[in-house]
Protein backbone atom coordinates (compact mmCIF):
# COMPACT_ATOMS: atom_id res chain seq x y z
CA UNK A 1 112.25 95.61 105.75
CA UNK A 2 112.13 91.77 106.80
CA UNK A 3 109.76 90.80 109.33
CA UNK A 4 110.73 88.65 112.46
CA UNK A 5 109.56 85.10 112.15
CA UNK A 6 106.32 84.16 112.89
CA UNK A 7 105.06 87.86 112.67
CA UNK A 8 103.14 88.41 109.62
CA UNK A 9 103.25 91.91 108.27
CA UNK A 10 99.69 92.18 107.65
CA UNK A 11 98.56 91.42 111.43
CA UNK A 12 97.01 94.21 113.18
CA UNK A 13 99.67 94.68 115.98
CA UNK A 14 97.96 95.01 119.60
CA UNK A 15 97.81 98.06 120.78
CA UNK A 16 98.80 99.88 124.32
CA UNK A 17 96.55 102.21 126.21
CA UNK A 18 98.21 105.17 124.92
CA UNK A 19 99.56 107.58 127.76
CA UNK A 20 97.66 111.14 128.24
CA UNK A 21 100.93 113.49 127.36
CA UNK A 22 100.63 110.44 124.21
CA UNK A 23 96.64 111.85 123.65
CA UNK A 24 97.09 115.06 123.96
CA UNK A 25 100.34 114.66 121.11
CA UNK A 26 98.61 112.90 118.99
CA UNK A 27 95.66 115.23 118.78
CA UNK A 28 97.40 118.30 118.55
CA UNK A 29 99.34 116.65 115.24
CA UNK A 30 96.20 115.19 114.07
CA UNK A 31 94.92 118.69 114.26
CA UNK A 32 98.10 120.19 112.42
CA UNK A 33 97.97 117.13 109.42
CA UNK A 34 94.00 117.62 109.33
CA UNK A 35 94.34 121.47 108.52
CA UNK A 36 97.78 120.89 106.30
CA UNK A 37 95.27 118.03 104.27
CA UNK A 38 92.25 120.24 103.96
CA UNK A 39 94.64 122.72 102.09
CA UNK A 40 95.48 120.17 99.78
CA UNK A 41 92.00 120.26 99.21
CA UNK A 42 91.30 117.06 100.99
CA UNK A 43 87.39 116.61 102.71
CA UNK A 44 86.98 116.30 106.08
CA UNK A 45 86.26 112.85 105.70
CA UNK A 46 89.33 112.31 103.20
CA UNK A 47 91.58 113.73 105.51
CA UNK A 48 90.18 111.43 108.30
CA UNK A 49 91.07 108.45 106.17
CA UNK A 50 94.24 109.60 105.50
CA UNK A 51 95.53 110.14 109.44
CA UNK A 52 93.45 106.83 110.25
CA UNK A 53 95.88 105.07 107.72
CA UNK A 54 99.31 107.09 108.73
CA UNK A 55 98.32 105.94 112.56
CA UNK A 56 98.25 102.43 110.99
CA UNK A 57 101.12 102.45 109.49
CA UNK A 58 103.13 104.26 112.42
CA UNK A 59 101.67 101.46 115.31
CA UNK A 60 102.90 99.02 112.64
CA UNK A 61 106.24 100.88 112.38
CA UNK A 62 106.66 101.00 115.84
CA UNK A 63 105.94 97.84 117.07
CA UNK A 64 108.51 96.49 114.61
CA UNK A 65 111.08 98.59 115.38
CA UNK A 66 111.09 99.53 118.76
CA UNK A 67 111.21 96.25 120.10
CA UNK A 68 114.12 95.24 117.61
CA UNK A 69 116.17 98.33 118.76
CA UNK A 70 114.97 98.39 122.74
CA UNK A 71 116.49 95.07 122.33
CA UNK A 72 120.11 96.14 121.11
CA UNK A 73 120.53 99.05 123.59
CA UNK A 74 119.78 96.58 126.49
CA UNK A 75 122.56 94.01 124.97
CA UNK A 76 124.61 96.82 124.69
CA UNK A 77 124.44 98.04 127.93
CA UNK A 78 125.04 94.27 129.71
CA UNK A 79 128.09 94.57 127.14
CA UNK A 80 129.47 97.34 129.00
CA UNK A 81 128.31 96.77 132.54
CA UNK A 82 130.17 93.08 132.12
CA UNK A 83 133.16 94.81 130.46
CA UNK A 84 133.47 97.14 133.53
C-alpha cells in the first residue's frame, strides 16, 4: 500500500483521545481476542503482546486510510451538491 508523501510508514501516528463507547469497544474485543489467544495456548503476557501489536497496526491502518477515503466522500459530495 503506498504511503502519502512525506509520511513515513514507520512513524508512530498520533493518537486521539479515544471516545468512551470507543473504550468500552475496545475492551470488550480485547477481552474476546485475549480469551480466543489463551486457547491457542498463548500466556497472559503473550497474548498481551499480541493485542498491543494488532492495536498498532490498526491506529496505523486507520490513520492511513481514513483520512484518504474521508477525503473522497467529501469531493464526492461537493461533486453532487455543484451538479445539483
Amino acid at each position: 500500500m503506498p504511503s502519502s508523501p512525506g509520511v513515513r510508514p514507520s512513524a508512530p501516528a498520533p493518537v486521539a483521545p479515544p471516545l468512551p463507547q470507543a473504550n468500552a469497544v475496545a475492551n470488550q474485543v480485547n477481552g474476546q481476542m485475549a480469551a480466543k489467544l489463551g486457547e491457542l495456548g498463548l500466556s497472559p503476557e503473550q497474548a498481551q503482546a499480541v493485542l498491543a501489536l494488532s492495536r498498532e497496526v490498526v491506529e496505523r491502518v486507520v490513520w492511513e486510510i481514513v483520512p484518504q477515503l474521508a477525503e473522497a466522500i467529501i469531493k464526492e459530495e461537493i461533486a453532487r451538491l455543484t451538479r445539483e
